[in-house]
N, C-alpha and C. Protein backbone atom coordinates (compact mmCIF):
# COMPACT_ATOMS: atom_id res chain seq x y z
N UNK A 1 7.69 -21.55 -27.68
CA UNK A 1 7.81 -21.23 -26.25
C UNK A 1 7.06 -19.94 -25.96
N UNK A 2 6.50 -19.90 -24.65
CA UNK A 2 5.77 -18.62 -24.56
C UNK A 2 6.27 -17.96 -23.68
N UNK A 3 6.54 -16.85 -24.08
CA UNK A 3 7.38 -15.69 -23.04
C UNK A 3 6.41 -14.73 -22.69
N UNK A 4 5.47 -14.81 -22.36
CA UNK A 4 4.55 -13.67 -21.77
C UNK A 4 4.60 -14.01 -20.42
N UNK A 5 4.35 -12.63 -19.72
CA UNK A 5 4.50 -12.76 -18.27
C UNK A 5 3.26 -12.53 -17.94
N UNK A 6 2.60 -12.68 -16.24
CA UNK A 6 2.04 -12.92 -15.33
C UNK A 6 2.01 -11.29 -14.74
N UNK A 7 0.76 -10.73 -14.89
CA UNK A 7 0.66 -9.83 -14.43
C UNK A 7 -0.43 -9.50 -12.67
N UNK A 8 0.28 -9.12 -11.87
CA UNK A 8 -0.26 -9.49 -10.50
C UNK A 8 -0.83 -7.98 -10.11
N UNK A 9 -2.01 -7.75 -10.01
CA UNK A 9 -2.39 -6.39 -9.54
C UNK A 9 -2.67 -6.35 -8.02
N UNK A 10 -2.04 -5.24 -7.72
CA UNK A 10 -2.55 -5.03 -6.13
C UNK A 10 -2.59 -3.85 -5.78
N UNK A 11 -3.31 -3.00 -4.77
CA UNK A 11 -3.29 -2.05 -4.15
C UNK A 11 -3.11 -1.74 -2.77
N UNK A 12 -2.80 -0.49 -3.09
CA UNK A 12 -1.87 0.30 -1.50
C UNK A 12 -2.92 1.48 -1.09
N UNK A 13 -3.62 1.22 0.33
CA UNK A 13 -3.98 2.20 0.52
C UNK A 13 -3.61 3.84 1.70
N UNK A 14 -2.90 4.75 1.35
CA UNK A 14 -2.85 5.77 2.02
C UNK A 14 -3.39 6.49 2.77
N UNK A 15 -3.54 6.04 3.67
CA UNK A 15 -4.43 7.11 4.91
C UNK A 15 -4.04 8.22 5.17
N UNK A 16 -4.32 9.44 4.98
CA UNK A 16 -3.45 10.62 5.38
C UNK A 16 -4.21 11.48 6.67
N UNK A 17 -3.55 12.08 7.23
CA UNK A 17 -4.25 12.48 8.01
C UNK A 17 -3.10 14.11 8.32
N UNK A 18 -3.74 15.27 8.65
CA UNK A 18 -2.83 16.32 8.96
C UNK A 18 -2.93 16.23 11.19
N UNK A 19 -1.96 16.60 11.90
CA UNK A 19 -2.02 16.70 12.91
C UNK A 19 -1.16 17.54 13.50
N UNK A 20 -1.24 19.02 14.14
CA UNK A 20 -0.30 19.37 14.14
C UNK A 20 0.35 20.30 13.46
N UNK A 21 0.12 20.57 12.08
CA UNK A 21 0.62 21.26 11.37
C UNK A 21 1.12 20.07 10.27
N UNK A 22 1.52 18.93 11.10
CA UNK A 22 2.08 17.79 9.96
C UNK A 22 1.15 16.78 9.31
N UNK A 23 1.87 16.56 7.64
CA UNK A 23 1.18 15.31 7.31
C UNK A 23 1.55 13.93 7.79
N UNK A 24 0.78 12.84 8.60
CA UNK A 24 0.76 12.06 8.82
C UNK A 24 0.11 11.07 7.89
N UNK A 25 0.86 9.77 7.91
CA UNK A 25 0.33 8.55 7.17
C UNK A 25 0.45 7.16 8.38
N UNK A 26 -0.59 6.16 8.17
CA UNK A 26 -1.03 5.31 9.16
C UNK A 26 -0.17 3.96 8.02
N UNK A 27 0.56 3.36 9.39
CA UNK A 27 1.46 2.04 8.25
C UNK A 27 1.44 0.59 9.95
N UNK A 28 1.54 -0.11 8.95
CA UNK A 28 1.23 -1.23 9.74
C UNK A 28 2.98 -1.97 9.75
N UNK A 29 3.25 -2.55 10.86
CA UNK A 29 4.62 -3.83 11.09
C UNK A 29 4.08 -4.90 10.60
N UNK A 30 4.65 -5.26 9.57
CA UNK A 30 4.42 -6.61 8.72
C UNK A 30 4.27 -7.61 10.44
N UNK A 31 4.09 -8.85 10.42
CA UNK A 31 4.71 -9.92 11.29
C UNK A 31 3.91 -10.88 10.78
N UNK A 32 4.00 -12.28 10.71
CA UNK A 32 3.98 -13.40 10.45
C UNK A 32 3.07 -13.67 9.29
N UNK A 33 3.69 -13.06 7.99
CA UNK A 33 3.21 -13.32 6.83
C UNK A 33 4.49 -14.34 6.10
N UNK A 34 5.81 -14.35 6.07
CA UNK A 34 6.36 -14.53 5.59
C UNK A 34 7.14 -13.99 4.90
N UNK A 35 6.21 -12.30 4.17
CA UNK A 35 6.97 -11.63 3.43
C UNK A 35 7.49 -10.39 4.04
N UNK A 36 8.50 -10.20 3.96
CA UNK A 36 9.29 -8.89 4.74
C UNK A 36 8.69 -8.58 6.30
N UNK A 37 8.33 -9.52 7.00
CA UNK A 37 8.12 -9.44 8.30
C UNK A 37 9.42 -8.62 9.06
N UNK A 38 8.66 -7.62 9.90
CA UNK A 38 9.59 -6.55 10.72
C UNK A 38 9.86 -5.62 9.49
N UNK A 39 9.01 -5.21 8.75
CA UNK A 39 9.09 -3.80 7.93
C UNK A 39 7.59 -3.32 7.81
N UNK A 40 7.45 -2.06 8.19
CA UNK A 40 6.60 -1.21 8.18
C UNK A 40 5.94 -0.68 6.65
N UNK A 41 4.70 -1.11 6.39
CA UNK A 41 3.87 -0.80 5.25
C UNK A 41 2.92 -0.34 5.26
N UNK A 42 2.42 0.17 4.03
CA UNK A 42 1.42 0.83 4.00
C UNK A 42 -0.15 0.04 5.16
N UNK A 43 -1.22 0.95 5.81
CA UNK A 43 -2.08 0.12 6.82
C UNK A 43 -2.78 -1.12 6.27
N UNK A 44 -3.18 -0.25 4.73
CA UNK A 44 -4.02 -1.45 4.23
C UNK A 44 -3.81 -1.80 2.81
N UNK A 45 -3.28 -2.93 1.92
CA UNK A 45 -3.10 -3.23 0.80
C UNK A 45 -2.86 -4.85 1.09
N UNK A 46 -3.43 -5.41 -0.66
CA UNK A 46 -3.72 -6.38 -1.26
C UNK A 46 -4.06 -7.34 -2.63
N UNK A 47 -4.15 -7.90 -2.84
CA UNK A 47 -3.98 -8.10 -4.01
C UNK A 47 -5.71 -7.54 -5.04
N UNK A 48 -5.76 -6.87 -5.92
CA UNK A 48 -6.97 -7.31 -6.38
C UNK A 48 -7.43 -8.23 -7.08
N UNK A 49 -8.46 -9.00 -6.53
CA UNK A 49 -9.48 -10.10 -7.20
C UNK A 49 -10.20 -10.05 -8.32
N UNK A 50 -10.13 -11.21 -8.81
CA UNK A 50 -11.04 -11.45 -10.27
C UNK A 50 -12.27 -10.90 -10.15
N UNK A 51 -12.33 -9.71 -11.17
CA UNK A 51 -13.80 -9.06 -11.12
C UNK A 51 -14.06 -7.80 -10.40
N UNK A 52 -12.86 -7.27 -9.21
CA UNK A 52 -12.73 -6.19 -8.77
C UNK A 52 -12.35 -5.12 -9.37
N UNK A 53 -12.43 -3.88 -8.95
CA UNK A 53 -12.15 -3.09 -9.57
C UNK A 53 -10.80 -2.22 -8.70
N UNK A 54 -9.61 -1.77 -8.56
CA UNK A 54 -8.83 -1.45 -7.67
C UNK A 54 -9.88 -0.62 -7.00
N UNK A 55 -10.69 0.51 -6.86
CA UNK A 55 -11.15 0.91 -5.66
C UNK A 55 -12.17 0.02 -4.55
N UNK A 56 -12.22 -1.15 -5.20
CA UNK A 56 -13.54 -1.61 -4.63
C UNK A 56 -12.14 -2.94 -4.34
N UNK A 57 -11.05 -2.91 -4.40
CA UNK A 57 -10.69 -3.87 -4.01
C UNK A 57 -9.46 -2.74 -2.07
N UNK A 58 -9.88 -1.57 -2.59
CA UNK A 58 -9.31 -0.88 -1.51
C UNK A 58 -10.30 -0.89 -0.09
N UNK A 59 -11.57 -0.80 -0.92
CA UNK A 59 -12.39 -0.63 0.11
C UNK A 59 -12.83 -2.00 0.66
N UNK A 60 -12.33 -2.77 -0.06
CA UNK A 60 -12.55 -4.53 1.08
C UNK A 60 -11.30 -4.47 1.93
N UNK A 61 -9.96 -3.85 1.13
CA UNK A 61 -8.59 -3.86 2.32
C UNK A 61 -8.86 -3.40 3.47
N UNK A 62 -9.34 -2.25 3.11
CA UNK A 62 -10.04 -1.08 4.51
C UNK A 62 -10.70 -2.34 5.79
N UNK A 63 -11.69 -2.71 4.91
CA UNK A 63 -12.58 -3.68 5.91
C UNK A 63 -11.75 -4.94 6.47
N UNK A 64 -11.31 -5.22 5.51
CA UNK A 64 -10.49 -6.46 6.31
C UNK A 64 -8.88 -6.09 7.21
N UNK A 65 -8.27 -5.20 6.97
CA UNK A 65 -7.35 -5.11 7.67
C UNK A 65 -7.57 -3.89 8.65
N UNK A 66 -8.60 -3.12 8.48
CA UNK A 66 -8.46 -1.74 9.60
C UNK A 66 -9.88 -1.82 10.01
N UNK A 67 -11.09 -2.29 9.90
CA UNK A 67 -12.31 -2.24 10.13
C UNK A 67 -13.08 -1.13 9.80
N UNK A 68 -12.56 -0.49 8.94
CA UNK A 68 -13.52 0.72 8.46
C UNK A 68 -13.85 0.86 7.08
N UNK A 69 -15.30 1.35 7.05
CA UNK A 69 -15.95 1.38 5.82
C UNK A 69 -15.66 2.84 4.92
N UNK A 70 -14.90 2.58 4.08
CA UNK A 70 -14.78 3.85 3.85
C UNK A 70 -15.61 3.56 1.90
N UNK A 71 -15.78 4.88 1.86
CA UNK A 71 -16.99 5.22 0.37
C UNK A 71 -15.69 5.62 -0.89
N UNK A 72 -16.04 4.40 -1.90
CA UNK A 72 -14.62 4.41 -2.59
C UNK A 72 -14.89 5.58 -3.34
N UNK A 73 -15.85 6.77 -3.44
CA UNK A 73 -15.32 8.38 -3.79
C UNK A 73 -14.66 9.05 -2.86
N UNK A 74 -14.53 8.37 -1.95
CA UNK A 74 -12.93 8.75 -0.83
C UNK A 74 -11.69 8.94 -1.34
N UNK A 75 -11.73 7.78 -2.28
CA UNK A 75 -10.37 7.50 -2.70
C UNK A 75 -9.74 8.28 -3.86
N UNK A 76 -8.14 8.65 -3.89
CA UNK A 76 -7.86 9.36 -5.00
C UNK A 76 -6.71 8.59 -5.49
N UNK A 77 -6.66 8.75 -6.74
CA UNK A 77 -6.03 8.00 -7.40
C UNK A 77 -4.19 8.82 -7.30
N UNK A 78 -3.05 8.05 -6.30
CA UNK A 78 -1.87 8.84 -6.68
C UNK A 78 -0.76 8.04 -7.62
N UNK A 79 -0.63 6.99 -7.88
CA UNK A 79 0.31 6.57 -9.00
C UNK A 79 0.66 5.02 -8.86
N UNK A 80 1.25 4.63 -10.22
CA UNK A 80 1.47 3.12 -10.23
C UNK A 80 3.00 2.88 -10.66
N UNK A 81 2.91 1.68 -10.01
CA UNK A 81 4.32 1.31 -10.11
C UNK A 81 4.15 -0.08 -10.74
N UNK A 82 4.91 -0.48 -11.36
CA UNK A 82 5.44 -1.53 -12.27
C UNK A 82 6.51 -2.36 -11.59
N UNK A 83 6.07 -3.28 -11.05
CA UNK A 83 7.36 -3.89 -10.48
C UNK A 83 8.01 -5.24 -11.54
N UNK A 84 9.13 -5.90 -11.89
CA UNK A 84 9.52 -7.26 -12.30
C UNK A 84 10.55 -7.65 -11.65
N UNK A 85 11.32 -8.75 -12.03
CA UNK A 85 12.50 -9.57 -11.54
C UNK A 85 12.98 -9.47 -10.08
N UNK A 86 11.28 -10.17 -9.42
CA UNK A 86 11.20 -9.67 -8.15
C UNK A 86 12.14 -11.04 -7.14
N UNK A 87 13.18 -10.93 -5.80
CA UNK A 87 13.52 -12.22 -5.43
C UNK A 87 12.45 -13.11 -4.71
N UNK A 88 13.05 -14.48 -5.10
CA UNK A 88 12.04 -15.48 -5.12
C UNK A 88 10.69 -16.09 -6.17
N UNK A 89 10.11 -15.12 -7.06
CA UNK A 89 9.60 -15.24 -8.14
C UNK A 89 9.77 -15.56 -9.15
N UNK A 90 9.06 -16.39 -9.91
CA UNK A 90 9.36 -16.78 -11.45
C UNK A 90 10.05 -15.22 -11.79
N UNK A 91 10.87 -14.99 -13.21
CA UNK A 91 10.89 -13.95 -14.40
C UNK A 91 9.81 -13.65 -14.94
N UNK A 92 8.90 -14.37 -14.93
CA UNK A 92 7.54 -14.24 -15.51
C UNK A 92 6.41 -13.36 -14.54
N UNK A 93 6.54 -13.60 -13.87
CA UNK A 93 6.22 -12.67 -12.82
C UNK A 93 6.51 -11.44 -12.57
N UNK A 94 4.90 -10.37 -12.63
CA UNK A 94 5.17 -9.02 -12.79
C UNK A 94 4.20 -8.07 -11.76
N UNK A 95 4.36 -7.20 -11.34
CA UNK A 95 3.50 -6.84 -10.21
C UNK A 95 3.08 -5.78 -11.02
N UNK A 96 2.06 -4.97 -10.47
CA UNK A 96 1.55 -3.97 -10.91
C UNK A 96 1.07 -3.06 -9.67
N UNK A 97 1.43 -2.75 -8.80
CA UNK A 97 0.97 -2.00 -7.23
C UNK A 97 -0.05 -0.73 -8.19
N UNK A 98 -0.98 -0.70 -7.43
CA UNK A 98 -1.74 0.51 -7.88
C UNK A 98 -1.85 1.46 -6.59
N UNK A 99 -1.46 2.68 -6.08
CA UNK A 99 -1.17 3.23 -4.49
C UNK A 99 -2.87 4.21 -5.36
N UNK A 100 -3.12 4.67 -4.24
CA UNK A 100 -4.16 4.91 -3.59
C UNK A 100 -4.20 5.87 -2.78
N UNK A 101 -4.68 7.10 -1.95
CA UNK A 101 -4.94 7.91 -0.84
C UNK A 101 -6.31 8.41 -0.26
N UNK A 102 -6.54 7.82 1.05
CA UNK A 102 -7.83 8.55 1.35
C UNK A 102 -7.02 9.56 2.62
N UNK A 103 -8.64 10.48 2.76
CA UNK A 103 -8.06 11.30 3.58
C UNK A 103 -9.34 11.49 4.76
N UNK A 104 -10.81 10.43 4.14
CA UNK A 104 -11.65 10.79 5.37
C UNK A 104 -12.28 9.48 5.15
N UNK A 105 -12.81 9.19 6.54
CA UNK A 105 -13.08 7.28 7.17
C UNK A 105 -13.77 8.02 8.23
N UNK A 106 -15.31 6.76 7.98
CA UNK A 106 -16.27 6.66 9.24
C UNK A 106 -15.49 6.40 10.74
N UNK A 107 -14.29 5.97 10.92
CA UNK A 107 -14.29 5.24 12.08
C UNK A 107 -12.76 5.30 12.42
N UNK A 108 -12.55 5.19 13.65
CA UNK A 108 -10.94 4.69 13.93
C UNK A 108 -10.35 3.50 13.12
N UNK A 109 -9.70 3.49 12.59
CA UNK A 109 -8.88 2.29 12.18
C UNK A 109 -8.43 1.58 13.23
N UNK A 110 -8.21 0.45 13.05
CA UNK A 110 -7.72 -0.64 14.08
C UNK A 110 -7.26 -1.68 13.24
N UNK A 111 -6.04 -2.22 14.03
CA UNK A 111 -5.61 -3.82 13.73
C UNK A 111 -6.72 -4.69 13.64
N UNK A 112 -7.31 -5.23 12.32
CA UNK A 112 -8.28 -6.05 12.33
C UNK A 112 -7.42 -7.73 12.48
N UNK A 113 -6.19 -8.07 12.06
CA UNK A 113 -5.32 -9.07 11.41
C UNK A 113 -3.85 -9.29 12.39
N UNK A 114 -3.92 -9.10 13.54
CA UNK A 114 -2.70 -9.66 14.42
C UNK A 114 -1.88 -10.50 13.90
N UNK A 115 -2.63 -11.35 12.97
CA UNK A 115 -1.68 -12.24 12.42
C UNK A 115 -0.71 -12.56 11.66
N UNK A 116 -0.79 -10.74 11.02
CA UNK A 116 -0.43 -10.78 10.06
C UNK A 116 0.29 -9.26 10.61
N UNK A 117 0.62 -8.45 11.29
CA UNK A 117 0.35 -7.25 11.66
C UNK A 117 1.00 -7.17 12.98
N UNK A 118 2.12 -6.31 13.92
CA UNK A 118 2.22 -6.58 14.97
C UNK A 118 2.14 -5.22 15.70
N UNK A 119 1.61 -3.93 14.20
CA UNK A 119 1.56 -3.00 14.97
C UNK A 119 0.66 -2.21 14.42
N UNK A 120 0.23 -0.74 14.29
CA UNK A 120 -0.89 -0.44 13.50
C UNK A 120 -0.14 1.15 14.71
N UNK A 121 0.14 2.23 13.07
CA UNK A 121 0.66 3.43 14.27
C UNK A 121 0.60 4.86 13.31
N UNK A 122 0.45 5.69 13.46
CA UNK A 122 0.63 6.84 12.33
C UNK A 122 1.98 7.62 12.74
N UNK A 123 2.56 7.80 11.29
CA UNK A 123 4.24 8.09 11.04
C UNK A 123 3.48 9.93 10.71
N UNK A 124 4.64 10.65 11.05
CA UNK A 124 4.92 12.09 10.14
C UNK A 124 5.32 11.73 8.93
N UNK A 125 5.32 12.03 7.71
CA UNK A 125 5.83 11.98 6.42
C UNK A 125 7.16 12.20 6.48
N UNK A 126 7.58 13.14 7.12
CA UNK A 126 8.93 13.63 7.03
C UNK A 126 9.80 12.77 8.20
N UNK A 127 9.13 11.62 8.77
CA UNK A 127 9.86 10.59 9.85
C UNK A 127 9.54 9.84 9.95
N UNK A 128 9.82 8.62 8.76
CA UNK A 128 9.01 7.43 8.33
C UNK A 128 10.20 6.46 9.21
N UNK A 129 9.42 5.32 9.70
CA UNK A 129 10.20 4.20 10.24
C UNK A 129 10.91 3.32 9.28
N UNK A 130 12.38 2.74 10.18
CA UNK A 130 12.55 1.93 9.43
C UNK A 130 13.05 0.54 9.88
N UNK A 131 12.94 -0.48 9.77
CA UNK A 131 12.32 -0.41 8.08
C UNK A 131 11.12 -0.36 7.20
N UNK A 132 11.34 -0.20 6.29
CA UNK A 132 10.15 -0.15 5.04
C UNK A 132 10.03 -0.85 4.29
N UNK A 133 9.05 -1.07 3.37
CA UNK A 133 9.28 -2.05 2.47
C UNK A 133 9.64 -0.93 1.67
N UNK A 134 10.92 -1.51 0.34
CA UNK A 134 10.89 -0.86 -0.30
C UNK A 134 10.24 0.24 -1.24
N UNK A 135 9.53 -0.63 -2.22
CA UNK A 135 8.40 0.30 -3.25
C UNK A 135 7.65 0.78 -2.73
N UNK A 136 7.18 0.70 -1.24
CA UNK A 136 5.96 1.32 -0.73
C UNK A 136 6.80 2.72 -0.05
N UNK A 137 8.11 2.58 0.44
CA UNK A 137 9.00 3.69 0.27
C UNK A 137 9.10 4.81 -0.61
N UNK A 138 9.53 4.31 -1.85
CA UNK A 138 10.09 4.58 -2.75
C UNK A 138 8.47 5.23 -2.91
N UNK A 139 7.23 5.69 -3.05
CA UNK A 139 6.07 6.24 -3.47
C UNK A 139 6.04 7.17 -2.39
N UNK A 140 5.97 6.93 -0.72
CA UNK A 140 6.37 8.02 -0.29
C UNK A 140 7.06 8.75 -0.31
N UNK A 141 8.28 8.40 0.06
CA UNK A 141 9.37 9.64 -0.65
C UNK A 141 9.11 10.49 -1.87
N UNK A 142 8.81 10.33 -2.98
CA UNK A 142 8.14 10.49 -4.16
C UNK A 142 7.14 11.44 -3.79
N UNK A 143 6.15 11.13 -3.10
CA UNK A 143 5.08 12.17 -2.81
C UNK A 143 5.47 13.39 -1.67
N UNK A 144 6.39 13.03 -0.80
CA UNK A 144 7.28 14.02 -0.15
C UNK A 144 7.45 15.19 -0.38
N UNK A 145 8.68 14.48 -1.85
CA UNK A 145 9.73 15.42 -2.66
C UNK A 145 8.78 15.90 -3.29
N UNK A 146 7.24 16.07 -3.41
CA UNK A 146 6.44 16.27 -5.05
C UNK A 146 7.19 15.72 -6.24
N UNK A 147 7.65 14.91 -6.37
CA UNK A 147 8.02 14.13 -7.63
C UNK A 147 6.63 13.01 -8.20
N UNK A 148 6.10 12.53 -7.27
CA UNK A 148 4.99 11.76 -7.83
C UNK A 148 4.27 11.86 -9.18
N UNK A 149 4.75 11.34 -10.14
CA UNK A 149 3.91 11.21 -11.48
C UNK A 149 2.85 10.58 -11.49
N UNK A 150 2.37 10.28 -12.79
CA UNK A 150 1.21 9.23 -12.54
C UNK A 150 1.58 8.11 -13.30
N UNK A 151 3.26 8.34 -13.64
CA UNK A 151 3.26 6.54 -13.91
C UNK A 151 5.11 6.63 -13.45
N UNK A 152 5.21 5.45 -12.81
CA UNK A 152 6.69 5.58 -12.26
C UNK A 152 6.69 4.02 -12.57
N UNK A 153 7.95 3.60 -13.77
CA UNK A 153 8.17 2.08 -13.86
C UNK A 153 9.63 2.15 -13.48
N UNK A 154 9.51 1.26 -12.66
CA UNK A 154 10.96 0.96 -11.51
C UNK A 154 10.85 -0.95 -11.19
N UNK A 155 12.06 -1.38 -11.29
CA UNK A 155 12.48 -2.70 -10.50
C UNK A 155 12.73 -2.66 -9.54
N UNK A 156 12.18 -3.26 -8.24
CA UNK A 156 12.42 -3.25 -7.35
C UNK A 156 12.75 -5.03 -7.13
């Protein structure tokens, strides 16, 4: 019998922005995906594809969900999470979220994906909406508190 699991990579990308004196982050209202619709997530994340590389799979998220081209030496690498024994999923089934932060983009971001999306808004760090999806929570808070490592394995 084979007990190896299914490893699913995806990335989260962080928009940060200061305004104000405050750090702000840009998060999107899930709506008619199926998964956790009516919780607020990161603007742009996805799975990465065969042959991608996580930054080059951030900088297609960028394009497809916010319309902006951003230059993946934008991007900085802030930490990974390990997800398993997720509901609804085989046991075999294992996530791997890789989060991500940029802090400068050619262009306004915008809802590229209504369909998927029912809102597109920038939060203060310190007054995040809720709801959230969890793990994408659980990394902000984390970067908040300065607790952020560069490897955090958690079940969510």
């Amino acid at each position: 019998m084979n007990d190896r699991f299914r490893l699913v990579p995806a990335v989260y990308v962080l928009l940060r922005r200061t305004r104000g004196g405050r750090e702000q982050v840009l998060l999107q209202l899930r709506e008619g995906t199926g998964y956790l619709d009516g919780h607020w997530a990161h603007a742009a994340a996805g799975h990465v594809e065969r042959g991608e590389s996580v930054f080059e799979a951030a900088v297609r998220e960028c394009a497809e969900e916010l319309g902006i081209a951003v230059d993946p030496e934008d991007f900085g690498a802030l930490t990974t999470l390990h997800r398993q024994e997720l509901p609804g999923l085989s046991s075999k089934d294992h996530r791997v979220d890789f989060f991500v932060e940029c802090r400068r983009w050619p262009s306004e971001p915008r809802l590229m994906e209504p369909e998927k999306a029912a809102a597109l808004q920038w939060w203060s760090m310190d007054e995040l909406p809720t709801p959230m999806v969890a793990h994408e929570k659980f990394v902000l808070d984390a970067l908040l508190a300065g607790q952020l490592s560069a490897l955090h394995c958690v079940g969510f």
